[in-house]
C-alpha atoms as a PDB file:
ATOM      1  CA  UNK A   1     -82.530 104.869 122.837  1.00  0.00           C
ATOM      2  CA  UNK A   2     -86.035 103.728 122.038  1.00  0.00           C
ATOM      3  CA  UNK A   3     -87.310 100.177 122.214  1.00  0.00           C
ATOM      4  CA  UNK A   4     -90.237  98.109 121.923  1.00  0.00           C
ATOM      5  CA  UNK A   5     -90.843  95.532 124.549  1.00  0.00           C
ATOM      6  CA  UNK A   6     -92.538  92.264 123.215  1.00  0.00           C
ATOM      7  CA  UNK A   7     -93.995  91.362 127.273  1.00  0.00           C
ATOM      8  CA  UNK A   8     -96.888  94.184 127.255  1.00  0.00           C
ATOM      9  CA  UNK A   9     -95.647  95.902 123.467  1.00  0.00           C
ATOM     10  CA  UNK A  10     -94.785  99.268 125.372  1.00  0.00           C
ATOM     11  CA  UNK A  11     -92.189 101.772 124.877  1.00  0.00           C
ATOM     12  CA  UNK A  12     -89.324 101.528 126.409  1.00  0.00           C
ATOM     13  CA  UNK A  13     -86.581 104.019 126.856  1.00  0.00           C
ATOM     14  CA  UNK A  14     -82.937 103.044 127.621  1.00  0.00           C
ATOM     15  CA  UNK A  15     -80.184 105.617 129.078  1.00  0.00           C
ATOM     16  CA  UNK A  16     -76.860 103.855 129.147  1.00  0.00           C
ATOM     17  CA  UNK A  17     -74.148 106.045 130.482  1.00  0.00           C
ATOM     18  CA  UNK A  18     -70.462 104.616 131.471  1.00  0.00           C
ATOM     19  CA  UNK A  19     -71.983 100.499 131.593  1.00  0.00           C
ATOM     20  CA  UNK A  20     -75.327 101.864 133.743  1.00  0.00           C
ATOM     21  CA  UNK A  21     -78.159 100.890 132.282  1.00  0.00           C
ATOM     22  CA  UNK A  22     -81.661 102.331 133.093  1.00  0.00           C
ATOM     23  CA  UNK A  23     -84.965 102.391 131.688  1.00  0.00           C
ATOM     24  CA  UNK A  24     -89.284 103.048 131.952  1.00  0.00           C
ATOM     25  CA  UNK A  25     -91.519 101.064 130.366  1.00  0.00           C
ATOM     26  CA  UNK A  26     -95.315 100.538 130.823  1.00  0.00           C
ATOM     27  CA  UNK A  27     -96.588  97.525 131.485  1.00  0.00           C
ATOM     28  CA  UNK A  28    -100.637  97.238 132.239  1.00  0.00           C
ATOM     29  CA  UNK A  29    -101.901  97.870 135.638  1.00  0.00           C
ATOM     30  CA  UNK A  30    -103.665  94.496 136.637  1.00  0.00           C
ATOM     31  CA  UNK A  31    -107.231  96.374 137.679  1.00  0.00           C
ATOM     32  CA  UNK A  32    -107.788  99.009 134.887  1.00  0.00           C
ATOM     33  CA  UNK A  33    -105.243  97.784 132.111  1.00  0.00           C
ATOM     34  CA  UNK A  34    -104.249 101.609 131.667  1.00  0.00           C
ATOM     35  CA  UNK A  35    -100.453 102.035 131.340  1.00  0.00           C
ATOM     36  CA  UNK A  36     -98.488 101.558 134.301  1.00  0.00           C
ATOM     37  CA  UNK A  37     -94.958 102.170 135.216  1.00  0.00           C
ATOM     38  CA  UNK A  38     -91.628 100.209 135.619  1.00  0.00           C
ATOM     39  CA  UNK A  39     -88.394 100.723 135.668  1.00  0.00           C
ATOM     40  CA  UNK A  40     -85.209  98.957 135.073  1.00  0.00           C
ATOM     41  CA  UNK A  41     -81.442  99.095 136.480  1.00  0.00           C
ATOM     42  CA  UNK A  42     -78.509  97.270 135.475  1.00  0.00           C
ATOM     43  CA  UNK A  43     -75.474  96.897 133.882  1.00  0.00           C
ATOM     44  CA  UNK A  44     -73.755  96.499 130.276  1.00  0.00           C
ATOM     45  CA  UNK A  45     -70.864  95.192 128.746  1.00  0.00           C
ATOM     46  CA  UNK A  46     -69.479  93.658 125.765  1.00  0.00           C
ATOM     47  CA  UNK A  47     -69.398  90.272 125.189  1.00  0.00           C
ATOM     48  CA  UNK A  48     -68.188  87.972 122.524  1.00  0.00           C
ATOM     49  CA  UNK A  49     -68.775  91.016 120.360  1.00  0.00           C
ATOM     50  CA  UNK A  50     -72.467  91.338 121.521  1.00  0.00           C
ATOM     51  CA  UNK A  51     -73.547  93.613 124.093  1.00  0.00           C
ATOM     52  CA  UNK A  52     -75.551  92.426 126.844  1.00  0.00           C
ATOM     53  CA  UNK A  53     -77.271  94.125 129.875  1.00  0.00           C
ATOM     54  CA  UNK A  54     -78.145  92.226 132.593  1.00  0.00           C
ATOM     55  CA  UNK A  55     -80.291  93.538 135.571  1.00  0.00           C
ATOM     56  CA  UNK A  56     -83.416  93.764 138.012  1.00  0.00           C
ATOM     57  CA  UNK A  57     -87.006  95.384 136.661  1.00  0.00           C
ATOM     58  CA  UNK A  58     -89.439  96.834 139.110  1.00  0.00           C
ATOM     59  CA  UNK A  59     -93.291  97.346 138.455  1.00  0.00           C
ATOM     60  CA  UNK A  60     -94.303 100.265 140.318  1.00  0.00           C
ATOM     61  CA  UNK A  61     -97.666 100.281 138.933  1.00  0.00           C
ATOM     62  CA  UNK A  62     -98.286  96.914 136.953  1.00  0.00           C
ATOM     63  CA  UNK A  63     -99.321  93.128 137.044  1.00  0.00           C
ATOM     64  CA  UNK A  64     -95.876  91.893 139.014  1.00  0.00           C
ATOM     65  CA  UNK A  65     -93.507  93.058 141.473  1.00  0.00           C
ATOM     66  CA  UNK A  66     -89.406  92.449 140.591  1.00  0.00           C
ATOM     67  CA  UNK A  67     -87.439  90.287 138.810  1.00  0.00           C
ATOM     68  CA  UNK A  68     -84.086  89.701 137.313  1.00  0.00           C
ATOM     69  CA  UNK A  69     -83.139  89.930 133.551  1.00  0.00           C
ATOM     70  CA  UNK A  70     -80.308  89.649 130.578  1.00  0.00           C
ATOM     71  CA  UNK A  71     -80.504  90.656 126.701  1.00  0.00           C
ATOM     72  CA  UNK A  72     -78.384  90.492 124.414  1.00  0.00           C
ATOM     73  CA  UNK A  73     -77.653  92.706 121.160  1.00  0.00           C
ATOM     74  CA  UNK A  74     -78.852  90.593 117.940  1.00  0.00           C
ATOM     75  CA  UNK A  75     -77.818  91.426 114.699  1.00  0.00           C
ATOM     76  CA  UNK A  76     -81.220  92.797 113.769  1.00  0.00           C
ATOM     77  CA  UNK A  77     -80.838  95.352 116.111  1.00  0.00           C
ATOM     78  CA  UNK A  78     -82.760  94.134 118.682  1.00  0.00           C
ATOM     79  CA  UNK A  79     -81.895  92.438 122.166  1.00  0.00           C
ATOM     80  CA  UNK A  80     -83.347  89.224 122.777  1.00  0.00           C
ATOM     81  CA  UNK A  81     -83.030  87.228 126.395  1.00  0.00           C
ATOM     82  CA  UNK A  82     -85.057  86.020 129.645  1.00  0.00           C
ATOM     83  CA  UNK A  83     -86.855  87.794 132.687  1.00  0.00           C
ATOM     84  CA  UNK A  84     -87.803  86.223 136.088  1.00  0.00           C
ATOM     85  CA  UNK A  85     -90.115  86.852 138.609  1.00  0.00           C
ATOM     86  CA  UNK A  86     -88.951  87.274 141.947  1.00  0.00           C
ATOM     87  CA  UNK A  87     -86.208  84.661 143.382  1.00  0.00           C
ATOM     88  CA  UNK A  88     -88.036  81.821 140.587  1.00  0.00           C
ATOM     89  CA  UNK A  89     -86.102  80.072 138.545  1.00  0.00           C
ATOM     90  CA  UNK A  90     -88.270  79.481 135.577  1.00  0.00           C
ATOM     91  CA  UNK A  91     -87.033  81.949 133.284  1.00  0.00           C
ATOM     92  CA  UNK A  92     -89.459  83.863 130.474  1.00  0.00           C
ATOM     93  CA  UNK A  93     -87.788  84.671 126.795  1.00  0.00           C
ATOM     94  CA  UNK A  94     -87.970  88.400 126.391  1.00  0.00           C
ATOM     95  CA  UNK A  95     -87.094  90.131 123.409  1.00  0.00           C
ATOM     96  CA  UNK A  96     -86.651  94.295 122.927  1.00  0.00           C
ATOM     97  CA  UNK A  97     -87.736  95.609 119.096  1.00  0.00           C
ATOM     98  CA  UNK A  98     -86.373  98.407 117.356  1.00  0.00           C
ATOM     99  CA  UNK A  99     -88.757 101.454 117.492  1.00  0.00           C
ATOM    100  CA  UNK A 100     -90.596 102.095 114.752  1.00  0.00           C
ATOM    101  CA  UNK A 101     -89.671 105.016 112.985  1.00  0.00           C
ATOM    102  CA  UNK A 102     -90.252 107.979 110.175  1.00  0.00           C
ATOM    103  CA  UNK A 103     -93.915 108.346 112.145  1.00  0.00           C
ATOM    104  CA  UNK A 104     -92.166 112.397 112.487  1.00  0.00           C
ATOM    105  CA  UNK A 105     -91.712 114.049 115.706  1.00  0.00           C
ATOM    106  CA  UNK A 106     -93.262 112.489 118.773  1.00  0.00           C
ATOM    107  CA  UNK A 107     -94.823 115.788 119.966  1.00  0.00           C
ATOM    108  CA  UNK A 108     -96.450 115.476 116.371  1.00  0.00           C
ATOM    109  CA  UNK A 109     -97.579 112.463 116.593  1.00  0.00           C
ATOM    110  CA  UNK A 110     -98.889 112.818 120.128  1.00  0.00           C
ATOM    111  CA  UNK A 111    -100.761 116.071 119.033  1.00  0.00           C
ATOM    112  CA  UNK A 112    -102.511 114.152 116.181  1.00  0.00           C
ATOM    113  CA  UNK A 113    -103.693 111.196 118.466  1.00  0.00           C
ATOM    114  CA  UNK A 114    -105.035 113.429 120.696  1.00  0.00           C
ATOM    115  CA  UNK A 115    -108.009 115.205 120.972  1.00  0.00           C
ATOM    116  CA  UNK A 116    -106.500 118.719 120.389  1.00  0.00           C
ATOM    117  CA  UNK A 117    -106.694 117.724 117.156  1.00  0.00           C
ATOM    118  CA  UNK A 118    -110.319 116.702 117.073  1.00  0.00           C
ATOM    119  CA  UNK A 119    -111.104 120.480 118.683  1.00  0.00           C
ATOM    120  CA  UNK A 120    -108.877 121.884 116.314  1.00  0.00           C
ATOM    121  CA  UNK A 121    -111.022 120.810 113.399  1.00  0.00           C
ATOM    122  CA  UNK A 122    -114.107 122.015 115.146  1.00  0.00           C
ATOM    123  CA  UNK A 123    -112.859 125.367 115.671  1.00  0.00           C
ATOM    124  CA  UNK A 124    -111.921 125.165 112.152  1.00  0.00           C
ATOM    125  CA  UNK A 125    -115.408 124.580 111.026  1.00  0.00           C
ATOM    126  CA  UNK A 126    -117.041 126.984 113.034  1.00  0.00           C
ATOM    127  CA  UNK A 127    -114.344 129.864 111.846  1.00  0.00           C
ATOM    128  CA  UNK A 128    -115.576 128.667 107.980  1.00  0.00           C
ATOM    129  CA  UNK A 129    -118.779 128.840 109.092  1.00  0.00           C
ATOM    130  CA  UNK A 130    -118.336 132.530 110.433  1.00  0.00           C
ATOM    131  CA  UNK A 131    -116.215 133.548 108.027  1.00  0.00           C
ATOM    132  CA  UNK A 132    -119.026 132.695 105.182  1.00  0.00           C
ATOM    133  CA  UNK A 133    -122.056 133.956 107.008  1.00  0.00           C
ATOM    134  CA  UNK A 134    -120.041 137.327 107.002  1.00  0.00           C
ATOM    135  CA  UNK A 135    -119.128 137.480 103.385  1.00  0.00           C
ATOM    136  CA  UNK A 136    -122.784 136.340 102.440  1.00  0.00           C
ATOM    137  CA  UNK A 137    -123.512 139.205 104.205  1.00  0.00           C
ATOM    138  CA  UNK A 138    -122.060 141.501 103.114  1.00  0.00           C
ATOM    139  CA  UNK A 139    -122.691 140.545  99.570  1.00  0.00           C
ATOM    140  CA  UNK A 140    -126.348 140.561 100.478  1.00  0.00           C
ATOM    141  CA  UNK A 141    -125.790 144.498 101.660  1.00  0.00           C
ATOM    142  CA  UNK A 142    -123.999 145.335  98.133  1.00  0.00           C
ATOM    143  CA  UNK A 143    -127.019 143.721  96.577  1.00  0.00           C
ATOM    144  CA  UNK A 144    -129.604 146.140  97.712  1.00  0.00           C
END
């Protein structure tokens, strides 16, 4: 399952498989603000008729270290809850999104953001371009 992360707005990917929870997400390296990586481990369960995961996230590459955390399910579809960093006790609302979705395939939409796309349309151009100097061409040769 797909989410969006409100902290840094990355992706984040969920595999839940008998009450394990895992999942990546990106969160900004503190230097270059590319994407990092971080993961998360913990546990679900139903409560109240709400499911909640509670756990520990790791940065491996991003602005903090480790933390604990809980969401719960919302009837929106999201999970809404708290992270904290390290052993503190101040705790930080944190709320996962729905993905967005009917943007087609993710390969798709990955091949249109990139530039494979841009350097498809140029060798595009330059195939026009050939194509047309050859049948100019050779409609100049049937002229004579």
């Amino acid at each position: 399952r797909t989410l969006v992360e409100t902290e840094y707005g990355s992706s984040l990917r969920l595999r839940v498989q008998s009450g394990q929870v895992e999942g990546q997400y990106a969160p900004p390296e503190p230097v270059t603000g590319a994407p990092g990586a971080a993961q998360l481990i913990g546990r679900a369960q139903q409560v109240d008729g709400r499911e909640v995961v509670a756990g520990e996230w790791k940065h491996e590459r991003g602005p903090l270290v480790q933390g604990r955390f809980e969401v719960q399910s919302m009837d929106d579809g999201s999970m809404a809850g708290w992270w904290t960093e390290g052993d503190a006790p101040e705790r930080h609302s944190w709320r996962w999104e729905p993905a967005p979705r009917g943007r087609g395939p993710r390969w798709a939409v990955a091949a249109v953001q990139s530039v494979w796309a841009d350097r498809f349309g140029m060798m595009c151009a330059w195939l026009f371009l050939f194509q047309t100097s050859l049948q100019l061409a050779s409609a100049w040769l049937e002229w004579e």
